[in-house]
PDB file of N, CA and C in Angstrom:
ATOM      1  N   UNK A   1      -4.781  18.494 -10.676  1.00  0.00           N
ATOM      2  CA  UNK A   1      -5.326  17.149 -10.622  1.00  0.00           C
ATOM      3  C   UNK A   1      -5.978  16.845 -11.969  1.00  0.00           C
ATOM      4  N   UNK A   2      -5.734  15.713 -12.582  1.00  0.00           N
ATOM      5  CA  UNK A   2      -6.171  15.091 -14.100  1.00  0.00           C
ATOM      6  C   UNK A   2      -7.553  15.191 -14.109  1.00  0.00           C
ATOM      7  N   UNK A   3      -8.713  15.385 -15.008  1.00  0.00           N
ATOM      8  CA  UNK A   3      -9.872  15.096 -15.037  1.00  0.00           C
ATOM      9  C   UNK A   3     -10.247  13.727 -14.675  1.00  0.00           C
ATOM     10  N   UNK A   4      -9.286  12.263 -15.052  1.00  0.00           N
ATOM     11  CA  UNK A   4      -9.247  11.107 -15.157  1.00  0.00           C
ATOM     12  C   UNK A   4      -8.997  10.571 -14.526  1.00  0.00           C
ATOM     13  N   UNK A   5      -9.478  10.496 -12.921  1.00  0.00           N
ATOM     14  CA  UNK A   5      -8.951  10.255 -11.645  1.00  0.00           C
ATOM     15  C   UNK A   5      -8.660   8.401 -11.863  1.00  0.00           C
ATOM     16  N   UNK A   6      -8.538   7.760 -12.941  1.00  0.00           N
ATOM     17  CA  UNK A   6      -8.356   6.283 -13.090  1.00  0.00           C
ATOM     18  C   UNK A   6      -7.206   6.324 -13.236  1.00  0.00           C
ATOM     19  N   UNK A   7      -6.421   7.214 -13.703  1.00  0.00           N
ATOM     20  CA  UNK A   7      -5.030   6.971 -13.864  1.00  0.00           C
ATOM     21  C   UNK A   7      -4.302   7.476 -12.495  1.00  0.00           C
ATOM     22  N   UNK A   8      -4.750   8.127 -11.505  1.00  0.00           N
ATOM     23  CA  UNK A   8      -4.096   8.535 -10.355  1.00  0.00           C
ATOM     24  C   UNK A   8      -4.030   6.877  -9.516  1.00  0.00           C
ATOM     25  N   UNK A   9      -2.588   6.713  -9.134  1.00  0.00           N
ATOM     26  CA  UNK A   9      -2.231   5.479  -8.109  1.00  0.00           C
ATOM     27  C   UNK A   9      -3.612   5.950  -6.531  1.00  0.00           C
ATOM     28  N   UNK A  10      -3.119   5.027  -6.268  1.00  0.00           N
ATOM     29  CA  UNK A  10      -4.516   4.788  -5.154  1.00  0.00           C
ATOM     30  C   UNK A  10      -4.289   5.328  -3.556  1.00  0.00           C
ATOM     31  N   UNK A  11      -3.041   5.311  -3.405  1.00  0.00           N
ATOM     32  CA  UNK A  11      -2.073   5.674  -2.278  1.00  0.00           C
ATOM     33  C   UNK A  11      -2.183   7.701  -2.834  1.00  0.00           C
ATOM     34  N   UNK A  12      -2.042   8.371  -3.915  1.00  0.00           N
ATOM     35  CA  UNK A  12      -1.867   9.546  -4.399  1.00  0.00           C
ATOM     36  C   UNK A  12      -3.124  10.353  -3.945  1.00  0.00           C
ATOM     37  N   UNK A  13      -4.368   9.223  -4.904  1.00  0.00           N
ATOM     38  CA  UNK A  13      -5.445   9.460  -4.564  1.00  0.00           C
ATOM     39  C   UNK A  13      -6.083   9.767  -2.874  1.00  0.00           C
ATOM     40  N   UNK A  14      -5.946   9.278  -2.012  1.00  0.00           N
ATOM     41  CA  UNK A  14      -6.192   9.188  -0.775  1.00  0.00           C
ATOM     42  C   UNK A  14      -5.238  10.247  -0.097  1.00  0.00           C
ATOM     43  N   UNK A  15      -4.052  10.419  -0.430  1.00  0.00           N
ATOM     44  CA  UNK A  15      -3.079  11.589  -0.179  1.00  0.00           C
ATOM     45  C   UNK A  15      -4.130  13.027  -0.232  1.00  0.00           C
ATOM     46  N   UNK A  16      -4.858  12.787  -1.999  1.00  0.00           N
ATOM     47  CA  UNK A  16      -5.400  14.555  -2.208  1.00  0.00           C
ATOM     48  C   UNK A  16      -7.116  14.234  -1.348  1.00  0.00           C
ATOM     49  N   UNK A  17      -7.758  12.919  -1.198  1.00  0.00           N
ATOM     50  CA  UNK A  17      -8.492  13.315  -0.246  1.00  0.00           C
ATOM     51  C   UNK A  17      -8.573  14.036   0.504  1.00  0.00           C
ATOM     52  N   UNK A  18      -7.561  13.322   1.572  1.00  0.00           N
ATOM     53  CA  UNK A  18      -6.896  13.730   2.839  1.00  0.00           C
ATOM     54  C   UNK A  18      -6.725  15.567   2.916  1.00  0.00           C
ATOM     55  N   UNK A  19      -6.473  15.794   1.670  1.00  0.00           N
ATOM     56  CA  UNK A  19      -5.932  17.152   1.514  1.00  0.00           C
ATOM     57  C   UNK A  19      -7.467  17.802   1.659  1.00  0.00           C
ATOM     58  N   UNK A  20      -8.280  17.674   0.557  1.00  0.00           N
ATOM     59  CA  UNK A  20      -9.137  18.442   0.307  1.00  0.00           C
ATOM     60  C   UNK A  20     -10.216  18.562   1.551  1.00  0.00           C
ATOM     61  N   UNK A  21     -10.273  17.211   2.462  1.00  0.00           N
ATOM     62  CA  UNK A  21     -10.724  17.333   3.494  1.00  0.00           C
ATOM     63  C   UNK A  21     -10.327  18.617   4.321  1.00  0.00           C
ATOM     64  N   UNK A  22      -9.131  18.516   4.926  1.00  0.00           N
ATOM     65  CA  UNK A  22      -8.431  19.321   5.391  1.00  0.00           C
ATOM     66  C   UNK A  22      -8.759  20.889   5.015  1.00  0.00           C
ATOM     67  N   UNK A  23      -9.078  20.951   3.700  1.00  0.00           N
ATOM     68  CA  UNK A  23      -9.175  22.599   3.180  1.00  0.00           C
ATOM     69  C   UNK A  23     -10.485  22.555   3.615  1.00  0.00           C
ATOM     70  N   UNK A  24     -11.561  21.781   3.383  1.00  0.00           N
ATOM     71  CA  UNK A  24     -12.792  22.341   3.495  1.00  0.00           C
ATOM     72  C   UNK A  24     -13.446  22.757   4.907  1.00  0.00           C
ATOM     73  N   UNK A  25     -12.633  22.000   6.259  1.00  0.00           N
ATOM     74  CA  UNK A  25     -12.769  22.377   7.240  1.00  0.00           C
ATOM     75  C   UNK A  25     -11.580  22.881   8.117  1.00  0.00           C
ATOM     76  N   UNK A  26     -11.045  23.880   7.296  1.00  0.00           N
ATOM     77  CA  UNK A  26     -10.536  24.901   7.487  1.00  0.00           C
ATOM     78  C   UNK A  26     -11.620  26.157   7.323  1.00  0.00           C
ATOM     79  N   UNK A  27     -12.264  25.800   6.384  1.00  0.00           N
ATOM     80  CA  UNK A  27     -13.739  27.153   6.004  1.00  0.00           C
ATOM     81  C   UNK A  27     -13.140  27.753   5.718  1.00  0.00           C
ATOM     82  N   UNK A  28     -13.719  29.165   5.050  1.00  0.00           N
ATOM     83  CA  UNK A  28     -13.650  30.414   4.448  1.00  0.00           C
ATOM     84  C   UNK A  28     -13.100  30.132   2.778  1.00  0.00           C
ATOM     85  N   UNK A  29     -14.300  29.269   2.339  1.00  0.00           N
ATOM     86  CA  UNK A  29     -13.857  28.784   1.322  1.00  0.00           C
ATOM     87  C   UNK A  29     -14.713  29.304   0.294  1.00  0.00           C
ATOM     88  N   UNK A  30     -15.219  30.055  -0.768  1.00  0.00           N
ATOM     89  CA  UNK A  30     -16.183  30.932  -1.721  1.00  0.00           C
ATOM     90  C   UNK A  30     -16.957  29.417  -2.215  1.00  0.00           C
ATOM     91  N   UNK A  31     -18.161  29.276  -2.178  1.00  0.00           N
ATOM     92  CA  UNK A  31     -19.188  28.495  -2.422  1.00  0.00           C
ATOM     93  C   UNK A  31     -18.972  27.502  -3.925  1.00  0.00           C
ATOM     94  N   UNK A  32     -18.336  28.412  -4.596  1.00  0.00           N
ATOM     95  CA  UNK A  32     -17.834  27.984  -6.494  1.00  0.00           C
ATOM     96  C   UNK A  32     -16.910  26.841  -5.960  1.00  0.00           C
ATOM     97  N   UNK A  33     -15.921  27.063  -5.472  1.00  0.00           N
ATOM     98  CA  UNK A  33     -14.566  26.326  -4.748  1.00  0.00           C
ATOM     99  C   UNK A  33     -15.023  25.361  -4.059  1.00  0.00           C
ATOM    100  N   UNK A  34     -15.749  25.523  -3.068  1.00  0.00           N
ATOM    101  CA  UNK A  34     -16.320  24.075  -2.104  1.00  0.00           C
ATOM    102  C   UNK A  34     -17.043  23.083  -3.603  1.00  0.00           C
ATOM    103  N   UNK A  35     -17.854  23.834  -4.412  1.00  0.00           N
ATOM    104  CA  UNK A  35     -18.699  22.453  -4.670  1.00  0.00           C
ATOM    105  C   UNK A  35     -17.309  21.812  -5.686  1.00  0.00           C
ATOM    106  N   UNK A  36     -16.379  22.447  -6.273  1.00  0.00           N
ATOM    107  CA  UNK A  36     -15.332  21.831  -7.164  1.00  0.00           C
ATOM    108  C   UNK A  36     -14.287  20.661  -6.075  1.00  0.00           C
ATOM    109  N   UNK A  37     -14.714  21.435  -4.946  1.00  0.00           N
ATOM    110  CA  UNK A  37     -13.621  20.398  -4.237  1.00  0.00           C
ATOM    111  C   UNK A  37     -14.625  19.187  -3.959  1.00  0.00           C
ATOM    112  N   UNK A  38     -15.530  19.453  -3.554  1.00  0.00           N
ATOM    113  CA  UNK A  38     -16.768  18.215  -3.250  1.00  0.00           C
ATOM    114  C   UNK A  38     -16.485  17.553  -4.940  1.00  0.00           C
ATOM    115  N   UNK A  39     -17.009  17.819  -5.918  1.00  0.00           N
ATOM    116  CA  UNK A  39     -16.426  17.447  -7.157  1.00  0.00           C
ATOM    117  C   UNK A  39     -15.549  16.504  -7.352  1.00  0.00           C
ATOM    118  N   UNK A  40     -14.567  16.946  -7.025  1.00  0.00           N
ATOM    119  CA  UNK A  40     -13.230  16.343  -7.243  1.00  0.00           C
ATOM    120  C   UNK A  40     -13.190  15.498  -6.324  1.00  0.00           C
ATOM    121  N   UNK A  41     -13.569  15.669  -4.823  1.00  0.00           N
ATOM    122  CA  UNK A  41     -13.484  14.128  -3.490  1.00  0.00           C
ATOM    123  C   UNK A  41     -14.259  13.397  -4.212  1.00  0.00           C
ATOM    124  N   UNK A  42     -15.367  13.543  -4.541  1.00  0.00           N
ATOM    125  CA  UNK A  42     -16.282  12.811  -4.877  1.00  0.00           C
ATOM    126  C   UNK A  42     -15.455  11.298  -6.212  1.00  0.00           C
ATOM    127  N   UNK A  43     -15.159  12.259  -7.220  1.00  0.00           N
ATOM    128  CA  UNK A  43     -14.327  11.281  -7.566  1.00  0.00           C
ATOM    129  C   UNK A  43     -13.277  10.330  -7.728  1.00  0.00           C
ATOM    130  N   UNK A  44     -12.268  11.273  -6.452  1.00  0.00           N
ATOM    131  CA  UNK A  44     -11.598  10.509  -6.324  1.00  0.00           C
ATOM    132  C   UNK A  44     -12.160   9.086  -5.351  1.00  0.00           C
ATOM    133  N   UNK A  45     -13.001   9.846  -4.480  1.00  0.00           N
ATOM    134  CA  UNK A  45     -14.044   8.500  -3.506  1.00  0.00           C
ATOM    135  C   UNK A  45     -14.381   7.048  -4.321  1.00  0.00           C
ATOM    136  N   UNK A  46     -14.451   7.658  -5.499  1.00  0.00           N
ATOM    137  CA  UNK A  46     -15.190   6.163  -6.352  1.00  0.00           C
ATOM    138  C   UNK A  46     -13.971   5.592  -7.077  1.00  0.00           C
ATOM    139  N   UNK A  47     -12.861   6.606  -7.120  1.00  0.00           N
ATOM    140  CA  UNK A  47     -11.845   5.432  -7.886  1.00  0.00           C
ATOM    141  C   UNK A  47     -10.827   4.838  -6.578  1.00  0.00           C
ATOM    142  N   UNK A  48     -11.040   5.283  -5.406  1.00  0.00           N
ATOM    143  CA  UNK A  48     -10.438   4.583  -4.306  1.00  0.00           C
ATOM    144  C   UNK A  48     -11.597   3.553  -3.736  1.00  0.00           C
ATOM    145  N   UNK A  49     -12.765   3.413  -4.227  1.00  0.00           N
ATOM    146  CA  UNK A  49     -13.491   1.965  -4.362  1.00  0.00           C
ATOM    147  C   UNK A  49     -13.527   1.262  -4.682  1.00  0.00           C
ATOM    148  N   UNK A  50     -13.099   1.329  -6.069  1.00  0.00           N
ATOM    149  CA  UNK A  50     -12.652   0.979  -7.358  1.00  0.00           C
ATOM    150  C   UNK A  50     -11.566  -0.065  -6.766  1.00  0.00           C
ATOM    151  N   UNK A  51     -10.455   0.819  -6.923  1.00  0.00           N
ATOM    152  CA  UNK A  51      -9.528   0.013  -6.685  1.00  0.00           C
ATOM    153  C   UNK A  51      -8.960  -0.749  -5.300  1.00  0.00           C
ATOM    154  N   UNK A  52      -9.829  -0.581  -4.086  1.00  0.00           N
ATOM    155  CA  UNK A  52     -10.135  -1.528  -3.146  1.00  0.00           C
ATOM    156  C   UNK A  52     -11.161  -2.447  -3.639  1.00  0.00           C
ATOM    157  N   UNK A  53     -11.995  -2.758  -4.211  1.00  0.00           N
ATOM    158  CA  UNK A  53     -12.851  -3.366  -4.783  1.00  0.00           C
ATOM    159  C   UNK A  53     -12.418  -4.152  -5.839  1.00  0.00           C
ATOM    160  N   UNK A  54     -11.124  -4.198  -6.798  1.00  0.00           N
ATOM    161  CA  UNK A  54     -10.197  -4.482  -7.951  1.00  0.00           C
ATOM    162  C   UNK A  54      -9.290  -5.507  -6.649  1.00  0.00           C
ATOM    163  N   UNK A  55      -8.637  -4.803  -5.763  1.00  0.00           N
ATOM    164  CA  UNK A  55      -8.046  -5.615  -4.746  1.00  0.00           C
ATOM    165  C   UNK A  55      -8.469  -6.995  -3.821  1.00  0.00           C
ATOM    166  N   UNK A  56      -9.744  -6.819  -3.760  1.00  0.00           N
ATOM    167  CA  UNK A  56     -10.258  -7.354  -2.890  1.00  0.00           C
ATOM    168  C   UNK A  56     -10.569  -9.003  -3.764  1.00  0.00           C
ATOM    169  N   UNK A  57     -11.187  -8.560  -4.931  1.00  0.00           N
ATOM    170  CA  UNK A  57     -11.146  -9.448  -5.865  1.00  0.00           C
ATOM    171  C   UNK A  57      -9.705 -10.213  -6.318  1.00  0.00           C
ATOM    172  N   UNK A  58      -8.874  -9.709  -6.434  1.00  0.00           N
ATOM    173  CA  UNK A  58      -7.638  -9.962  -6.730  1.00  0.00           C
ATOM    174  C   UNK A  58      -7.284 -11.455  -5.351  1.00  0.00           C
ATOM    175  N   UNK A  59      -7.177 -11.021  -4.456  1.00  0.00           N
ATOM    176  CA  UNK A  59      -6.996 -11.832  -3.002  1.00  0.00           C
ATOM    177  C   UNK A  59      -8.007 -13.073  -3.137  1.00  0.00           C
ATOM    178  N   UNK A  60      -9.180 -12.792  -2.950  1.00  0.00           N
ATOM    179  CA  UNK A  60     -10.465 -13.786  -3.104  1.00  0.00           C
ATOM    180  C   UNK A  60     -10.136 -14.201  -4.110  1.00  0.00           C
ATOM    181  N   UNK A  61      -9.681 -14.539  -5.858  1.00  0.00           N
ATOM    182  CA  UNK A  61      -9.036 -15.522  -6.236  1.00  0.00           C
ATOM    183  C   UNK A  61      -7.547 -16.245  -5.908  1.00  0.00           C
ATOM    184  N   UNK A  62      -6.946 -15.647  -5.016  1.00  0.00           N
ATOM    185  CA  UNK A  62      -5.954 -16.238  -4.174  1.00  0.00           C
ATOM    186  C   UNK A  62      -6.171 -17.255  -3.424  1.00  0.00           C
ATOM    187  N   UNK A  63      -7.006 -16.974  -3.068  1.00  0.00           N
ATOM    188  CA  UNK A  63      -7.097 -17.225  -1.282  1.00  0.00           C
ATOM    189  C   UNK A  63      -8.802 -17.608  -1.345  1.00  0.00           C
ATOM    190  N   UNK A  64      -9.577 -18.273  -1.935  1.00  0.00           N
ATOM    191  CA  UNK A  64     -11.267 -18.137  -1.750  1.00  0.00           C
ATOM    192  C   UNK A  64     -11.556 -18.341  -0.501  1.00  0.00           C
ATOM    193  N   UNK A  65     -10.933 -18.955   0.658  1.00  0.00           N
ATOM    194  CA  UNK A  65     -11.236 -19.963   1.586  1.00  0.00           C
ATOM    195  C   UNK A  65     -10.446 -18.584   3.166  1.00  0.00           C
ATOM    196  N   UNK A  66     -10.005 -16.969   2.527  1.00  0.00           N
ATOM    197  CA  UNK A  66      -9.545 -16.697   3.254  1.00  0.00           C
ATOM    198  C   UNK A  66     -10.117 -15.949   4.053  1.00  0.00           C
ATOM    199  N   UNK A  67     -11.487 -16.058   4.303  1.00  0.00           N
ATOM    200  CA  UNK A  67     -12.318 -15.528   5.513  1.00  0.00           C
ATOM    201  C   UNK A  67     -12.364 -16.111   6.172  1.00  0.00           C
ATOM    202  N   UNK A  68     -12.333 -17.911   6.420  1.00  0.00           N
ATOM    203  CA  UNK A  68     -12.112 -18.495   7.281  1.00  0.00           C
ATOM    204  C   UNK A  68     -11.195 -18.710   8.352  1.00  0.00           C
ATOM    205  N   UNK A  69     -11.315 -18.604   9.268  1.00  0.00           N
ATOM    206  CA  UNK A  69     -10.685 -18.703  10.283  1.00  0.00           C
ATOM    207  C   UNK A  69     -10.062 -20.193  11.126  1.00  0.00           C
ATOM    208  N   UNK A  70      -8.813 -19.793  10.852  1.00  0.00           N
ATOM    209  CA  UNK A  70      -8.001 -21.555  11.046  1.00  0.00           C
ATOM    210  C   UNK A  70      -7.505 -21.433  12.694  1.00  0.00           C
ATOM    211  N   UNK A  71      -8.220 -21.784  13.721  1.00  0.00           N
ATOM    212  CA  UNK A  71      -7.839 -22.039  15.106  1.00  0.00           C
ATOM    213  C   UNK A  71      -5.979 -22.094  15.266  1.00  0.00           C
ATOM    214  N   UNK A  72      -5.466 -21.044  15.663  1.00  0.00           N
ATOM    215  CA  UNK A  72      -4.400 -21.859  16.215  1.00  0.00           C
ATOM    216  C   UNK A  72      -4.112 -22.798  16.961  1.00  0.00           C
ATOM    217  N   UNK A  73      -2.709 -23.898  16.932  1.00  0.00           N
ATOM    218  CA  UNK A  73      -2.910 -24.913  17.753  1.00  0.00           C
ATOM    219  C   UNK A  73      -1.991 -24.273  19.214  1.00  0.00           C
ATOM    220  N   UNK A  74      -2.274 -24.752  20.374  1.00  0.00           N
ATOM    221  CA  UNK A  74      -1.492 -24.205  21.024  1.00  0.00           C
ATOM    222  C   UNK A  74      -0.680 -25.644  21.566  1.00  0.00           C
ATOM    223  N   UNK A  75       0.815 -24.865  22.044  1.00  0.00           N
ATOM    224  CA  UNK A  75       2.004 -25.514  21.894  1.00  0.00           C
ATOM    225  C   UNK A  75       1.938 -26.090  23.841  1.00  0.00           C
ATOM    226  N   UNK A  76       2.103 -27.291  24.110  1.00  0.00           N
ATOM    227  CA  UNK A  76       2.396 -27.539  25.289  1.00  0.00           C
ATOM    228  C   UNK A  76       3.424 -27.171  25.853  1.00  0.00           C
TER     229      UNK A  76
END
């Protein structure tokens, strides 16, 4: 895994979450190893904020008005 977790796609990122989760509660993991994996979630955590947060913005200049909620009409 890159030191530069900004260049990892966001879908990749959440893939090695997923992973490292998985290892750490599995246990029997040497104390050096857990805090590198905490380490490493950790950052990938903030660049999958990042770029939900990059997204979210992206839409809201689309769409400003798209939290609102437009009633459907119903059809006789």
């Amino acid at each position: 895994m890159p030191k530069d977790v900004s260049e990892i796609p966001f879908e990749s990122a959440i893939e090695r979450l997923e992973k490292l989760v998985e290892e750490v509660e599995e246990g029997e993991i040497p104390l050096s190893a857990l805090v590198e994996k905490y380490e490493e979630g950790v950052g990938l955590l903030k660049h999958c904020r990042e770029a939900l947060g990059a997204a979210e913005l992206k839409l809201e200049k689309l769409d400003p008005n798209r939290d609102e909620v437009t009633p459907l009409k119903e059809e006789a």
